[in-house]
C-alpha atoms as a PDB file:
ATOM      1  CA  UNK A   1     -24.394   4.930  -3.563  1.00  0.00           C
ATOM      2  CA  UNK A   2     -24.314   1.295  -2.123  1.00  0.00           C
ATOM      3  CA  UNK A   3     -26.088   0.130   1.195  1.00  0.00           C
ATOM      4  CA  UNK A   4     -26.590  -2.753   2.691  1.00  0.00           C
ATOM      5  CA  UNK A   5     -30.026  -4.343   2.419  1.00  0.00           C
ATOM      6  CA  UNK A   6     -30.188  -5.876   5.653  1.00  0.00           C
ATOM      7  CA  UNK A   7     -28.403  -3.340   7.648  1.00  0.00           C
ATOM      8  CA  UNK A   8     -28.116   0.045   5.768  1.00  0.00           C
ATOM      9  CA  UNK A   9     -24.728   0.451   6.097  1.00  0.00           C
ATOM     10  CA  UNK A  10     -23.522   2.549   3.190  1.00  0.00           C
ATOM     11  CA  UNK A  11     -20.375   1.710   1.111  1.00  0.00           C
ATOM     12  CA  UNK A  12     -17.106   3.904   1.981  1.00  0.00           C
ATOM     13  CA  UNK A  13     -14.204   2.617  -0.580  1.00  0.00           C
ATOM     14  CA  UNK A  14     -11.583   5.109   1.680  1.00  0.00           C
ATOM     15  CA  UNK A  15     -12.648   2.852   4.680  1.00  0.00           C
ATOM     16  CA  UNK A  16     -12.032  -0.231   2.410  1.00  0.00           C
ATOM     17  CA  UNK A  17     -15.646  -1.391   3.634  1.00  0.00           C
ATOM     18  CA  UNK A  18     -16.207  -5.011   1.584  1.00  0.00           C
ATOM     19  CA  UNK A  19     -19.820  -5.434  -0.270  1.00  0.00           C
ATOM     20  CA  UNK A  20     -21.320  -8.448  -1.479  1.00  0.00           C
ATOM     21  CA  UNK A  21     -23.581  -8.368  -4.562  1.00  0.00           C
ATOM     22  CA  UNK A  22     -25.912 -11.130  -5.442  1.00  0.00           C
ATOM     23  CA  UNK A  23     -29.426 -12.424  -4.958  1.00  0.00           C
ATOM     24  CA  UNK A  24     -30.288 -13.958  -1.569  1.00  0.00           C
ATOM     25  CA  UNK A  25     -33.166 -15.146  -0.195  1.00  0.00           C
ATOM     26  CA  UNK A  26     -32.841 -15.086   3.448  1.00  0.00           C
ATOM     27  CA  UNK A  27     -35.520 -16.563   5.829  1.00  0.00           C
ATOM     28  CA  UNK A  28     -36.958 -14.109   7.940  1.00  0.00           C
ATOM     29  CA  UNK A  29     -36.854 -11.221   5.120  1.00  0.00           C
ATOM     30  CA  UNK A  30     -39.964 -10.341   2.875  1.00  0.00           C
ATOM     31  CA  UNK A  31     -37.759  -9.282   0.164  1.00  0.00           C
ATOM     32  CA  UNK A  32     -34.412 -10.502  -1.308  1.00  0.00           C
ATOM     33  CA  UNK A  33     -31.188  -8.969  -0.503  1.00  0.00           C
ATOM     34  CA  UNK A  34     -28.951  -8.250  -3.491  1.00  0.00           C
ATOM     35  CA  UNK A  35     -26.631  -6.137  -1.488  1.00  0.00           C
ATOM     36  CA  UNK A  36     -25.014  -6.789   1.432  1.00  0.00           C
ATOM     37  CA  UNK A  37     -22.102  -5.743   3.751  1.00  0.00           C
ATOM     38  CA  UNK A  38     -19.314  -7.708   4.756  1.00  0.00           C
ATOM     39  CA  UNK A  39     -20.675  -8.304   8.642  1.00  0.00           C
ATOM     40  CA  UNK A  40     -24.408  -9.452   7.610  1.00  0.00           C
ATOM     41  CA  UNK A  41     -22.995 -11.416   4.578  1.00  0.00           C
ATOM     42  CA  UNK A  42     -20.903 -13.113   7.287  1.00  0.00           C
ATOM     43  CA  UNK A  43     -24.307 -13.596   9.362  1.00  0.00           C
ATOM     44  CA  UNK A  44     -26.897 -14.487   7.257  1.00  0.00           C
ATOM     45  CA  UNK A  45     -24.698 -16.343   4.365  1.00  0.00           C
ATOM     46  CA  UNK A  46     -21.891 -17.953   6.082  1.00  0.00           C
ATOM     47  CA  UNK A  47     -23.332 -18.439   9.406  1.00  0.00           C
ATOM     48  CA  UNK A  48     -20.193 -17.533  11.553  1.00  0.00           C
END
């Protein structure tokens, strides 16, 4: 099962929810994200 490290939204392929897998150090988070959903990827990466 997939969540999202920053959110804990968990992956649903029928809902065609989007994940994004990598390693990201985000400031303001202890630990680094390697999962993340498409809304905090969005937020944290892209800054929009």
């Amino acid at each position: 099962m997939t969540d999202c490290d920053a959110c804990g939204k968990v992956y649903n392929q029928f809902l065609g929810d989007r994940f994004w897998a990598g390693r990201y150090d985000v400031p303001g988070y202890d630990e680094t994200l390697e999962t993340l959903c498409d809304k905090c990827h969005r937020k944290l990466i892209r800054n929009n």
